[in-house]
N, C-alpha and C. Protein backbone atom coordinates (compact mmCIF):
# COMPACT_ATOMS: atom_id res chain seq x y z
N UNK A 1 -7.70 10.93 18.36
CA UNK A 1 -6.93 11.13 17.15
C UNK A 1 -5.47 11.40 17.54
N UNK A 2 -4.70 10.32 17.02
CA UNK A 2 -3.50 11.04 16.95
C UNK A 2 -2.45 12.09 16.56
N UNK A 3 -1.26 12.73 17.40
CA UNK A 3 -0.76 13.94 16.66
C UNK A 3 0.24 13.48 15.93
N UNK A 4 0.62 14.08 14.69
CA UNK A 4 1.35 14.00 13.85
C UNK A 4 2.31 15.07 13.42
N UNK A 5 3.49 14.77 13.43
CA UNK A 5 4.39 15.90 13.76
C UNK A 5 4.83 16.70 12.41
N UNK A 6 5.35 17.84 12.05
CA UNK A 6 5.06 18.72 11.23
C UNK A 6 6.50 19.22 10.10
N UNK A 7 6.38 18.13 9.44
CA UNK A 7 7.92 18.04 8.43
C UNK A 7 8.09 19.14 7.67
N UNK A 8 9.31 19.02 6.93
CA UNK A 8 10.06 19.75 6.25
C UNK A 8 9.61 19.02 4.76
N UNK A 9 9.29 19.94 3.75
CA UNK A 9 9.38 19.08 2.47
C UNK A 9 10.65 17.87 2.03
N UNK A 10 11.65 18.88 2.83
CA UNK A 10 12.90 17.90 2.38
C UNK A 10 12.73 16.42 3.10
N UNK A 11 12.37 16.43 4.24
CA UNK A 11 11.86 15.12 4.86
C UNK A 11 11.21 14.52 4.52
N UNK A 12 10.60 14.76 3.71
CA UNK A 12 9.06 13.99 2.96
C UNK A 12 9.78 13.35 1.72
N UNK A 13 10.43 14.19 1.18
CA UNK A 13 11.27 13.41 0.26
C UNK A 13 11.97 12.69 0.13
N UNK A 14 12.88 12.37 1.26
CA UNK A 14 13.73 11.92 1.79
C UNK A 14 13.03 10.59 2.00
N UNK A 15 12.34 10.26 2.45
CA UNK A 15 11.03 9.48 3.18
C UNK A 15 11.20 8.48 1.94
N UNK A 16 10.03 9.37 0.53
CA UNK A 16 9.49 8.90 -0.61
C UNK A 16 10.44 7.88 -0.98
N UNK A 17 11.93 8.91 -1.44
CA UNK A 17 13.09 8.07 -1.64
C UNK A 17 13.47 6.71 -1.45
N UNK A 18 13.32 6.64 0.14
CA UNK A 18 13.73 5.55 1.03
C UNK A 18 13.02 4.74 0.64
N UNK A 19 11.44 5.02 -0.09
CA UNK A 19 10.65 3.99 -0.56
C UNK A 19 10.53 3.45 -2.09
N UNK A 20 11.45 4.01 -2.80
CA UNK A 20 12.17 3.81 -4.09
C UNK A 20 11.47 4.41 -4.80
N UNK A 21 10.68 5.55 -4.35
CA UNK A 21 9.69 6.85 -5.46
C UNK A 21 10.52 7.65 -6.04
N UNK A 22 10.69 7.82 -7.41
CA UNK A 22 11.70 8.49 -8.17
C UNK A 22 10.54 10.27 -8.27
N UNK A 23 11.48 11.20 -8.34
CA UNK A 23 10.74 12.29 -9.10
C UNK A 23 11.05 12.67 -10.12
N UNK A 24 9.54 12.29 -10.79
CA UNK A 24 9.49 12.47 -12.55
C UNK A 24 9.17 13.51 -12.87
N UNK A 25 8.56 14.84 -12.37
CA UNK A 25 8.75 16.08 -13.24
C UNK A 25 8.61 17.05 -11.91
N UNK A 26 8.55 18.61 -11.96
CA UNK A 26 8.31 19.81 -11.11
C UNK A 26 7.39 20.45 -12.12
N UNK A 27 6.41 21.55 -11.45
CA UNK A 27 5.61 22.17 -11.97
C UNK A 27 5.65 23.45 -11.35
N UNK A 28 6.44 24.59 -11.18
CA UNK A 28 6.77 25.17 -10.69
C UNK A 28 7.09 24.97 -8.96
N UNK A 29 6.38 24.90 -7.92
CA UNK A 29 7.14 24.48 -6.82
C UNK A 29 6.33 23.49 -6.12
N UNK A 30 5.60 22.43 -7.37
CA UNK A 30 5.15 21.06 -6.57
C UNK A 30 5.99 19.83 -7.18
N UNK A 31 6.52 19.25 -6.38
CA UNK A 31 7.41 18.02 -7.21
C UNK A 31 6.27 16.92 -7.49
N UNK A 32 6.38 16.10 -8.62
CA UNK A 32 5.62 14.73 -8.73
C UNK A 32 6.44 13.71 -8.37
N UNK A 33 5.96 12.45 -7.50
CA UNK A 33 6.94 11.41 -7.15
C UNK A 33 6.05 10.43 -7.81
N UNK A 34 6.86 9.42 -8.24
CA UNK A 34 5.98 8.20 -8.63
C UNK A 34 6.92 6.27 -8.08
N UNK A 35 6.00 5.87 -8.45
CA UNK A 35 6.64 4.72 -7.70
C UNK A 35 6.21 3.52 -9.06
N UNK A 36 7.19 2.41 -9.33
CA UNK A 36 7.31 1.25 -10.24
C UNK A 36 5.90 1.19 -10.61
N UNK A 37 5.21 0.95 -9.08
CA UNK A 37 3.93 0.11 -9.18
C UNK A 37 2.69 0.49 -9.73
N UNK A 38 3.28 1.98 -9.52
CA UNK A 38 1.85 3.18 -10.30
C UNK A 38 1.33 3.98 -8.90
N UNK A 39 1.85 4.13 -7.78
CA UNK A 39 1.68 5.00 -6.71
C UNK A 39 1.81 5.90 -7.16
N UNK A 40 1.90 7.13 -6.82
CA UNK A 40 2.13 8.56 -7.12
C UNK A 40 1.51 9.67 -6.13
N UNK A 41 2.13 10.80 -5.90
CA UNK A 41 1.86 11.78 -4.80
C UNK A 41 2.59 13.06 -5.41
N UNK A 42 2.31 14.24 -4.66
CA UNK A 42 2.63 15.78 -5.32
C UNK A 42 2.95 16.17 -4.01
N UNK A 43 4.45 16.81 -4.25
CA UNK A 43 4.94 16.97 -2.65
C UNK A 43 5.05 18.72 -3.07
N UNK A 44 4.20 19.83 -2.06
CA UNK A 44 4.24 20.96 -2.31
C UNK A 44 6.42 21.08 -1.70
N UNK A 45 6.72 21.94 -2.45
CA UNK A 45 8.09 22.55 -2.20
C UNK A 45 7.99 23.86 -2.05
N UNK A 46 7.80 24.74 -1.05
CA UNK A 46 7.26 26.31 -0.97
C UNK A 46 8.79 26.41 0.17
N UNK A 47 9.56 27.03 -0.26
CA UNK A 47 10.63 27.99 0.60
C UNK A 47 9.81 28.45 1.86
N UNK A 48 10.67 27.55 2.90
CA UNK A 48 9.95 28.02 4.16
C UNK A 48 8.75 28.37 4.91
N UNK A 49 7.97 26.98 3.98
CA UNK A 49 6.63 26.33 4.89
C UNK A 49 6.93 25.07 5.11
N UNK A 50 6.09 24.34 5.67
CA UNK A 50 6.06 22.85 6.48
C UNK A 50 4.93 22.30 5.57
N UNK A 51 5.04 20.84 5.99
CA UNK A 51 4.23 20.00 5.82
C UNK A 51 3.67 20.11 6.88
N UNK A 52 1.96 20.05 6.53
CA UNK A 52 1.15 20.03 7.43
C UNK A 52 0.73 18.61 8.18
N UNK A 53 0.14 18.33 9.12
CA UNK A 53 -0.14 17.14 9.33
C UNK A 53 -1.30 16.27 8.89
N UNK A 54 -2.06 17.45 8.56
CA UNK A 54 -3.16 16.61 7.48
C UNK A 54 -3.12 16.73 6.08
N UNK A 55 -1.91 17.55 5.67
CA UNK A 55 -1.06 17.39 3.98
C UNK A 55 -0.18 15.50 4.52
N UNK A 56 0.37 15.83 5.61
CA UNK A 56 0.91 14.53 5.63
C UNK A 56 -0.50 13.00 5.72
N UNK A 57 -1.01 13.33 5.67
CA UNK A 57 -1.92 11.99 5.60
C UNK A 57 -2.53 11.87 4.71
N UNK A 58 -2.55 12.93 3.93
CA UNK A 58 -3.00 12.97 2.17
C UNK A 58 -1.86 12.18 1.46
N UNK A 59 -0.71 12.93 1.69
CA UNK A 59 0.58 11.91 1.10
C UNK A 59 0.57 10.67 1.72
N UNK A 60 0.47 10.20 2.61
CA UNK A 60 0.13 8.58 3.17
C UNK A 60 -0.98 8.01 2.54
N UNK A 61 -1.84 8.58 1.71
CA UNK A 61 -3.00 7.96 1.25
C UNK A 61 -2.97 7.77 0.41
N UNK A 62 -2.26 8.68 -0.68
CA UNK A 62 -1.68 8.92 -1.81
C UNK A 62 -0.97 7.44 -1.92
N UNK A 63 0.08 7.19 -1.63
CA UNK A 63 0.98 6.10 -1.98
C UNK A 63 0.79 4.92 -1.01
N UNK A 64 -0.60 4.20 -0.23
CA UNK A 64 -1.64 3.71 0.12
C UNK A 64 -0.81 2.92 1.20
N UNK A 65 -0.36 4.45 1.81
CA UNK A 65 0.51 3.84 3.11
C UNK A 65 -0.23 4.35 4.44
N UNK A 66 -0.49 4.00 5.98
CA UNK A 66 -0.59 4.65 7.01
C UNK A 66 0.20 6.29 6.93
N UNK A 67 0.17 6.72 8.30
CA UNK A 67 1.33 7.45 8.48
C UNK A 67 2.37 7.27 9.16
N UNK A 68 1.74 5.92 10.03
CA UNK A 68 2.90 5.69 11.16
C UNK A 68 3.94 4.86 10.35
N UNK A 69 3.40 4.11 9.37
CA UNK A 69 4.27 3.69 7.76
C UNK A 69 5.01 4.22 7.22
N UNK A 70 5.05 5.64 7.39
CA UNK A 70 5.60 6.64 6.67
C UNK A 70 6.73 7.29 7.13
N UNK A 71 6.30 7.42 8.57
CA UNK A 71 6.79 7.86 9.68
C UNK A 71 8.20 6.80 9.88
N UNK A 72 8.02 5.67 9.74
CA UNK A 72 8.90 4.76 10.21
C UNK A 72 10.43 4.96 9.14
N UNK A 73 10.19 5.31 8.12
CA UNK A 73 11.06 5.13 7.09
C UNK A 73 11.68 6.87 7.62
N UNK A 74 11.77 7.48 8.62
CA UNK A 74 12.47 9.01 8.50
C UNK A 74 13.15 9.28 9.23
């Protein structure tokens, strides 16, 4: 299994972005991203925690990408 390295929410977003996922609402500190096509993912935003690496492959599954897919766009 490969390791997967351990982002910043802001990186994840940053990421989504790059992939033309707009964010359509907050729910106190989870953002919703959605994409044209009908993708969609919930990026936790918690002040000074990380993305985990198996939160990151939930979000890669979510918007029915790899991670190394994901990875490439950051």
């Amino acid at each position: 299994m490969r390791k997967y390295p351990v982002l910043k929410p802001r990186e994840v977003i940053n990421i989504l972005k790059s992939l033309d996922f707009m964010e359509v609402r907050q729910r106190g500190s989870h953002k919703q991203f959605r994409h044209n096509d009908g993708r969609a993912t919930t990026i936790p935003y918690h002040k000074g925690r990380d993305i985990s690496p198996i939160l990151l492959r939930q979000i890669a599954k979510d918007i029915n990408l790899t991670v190394e897919e994901l990875l490439k766009h950051l």
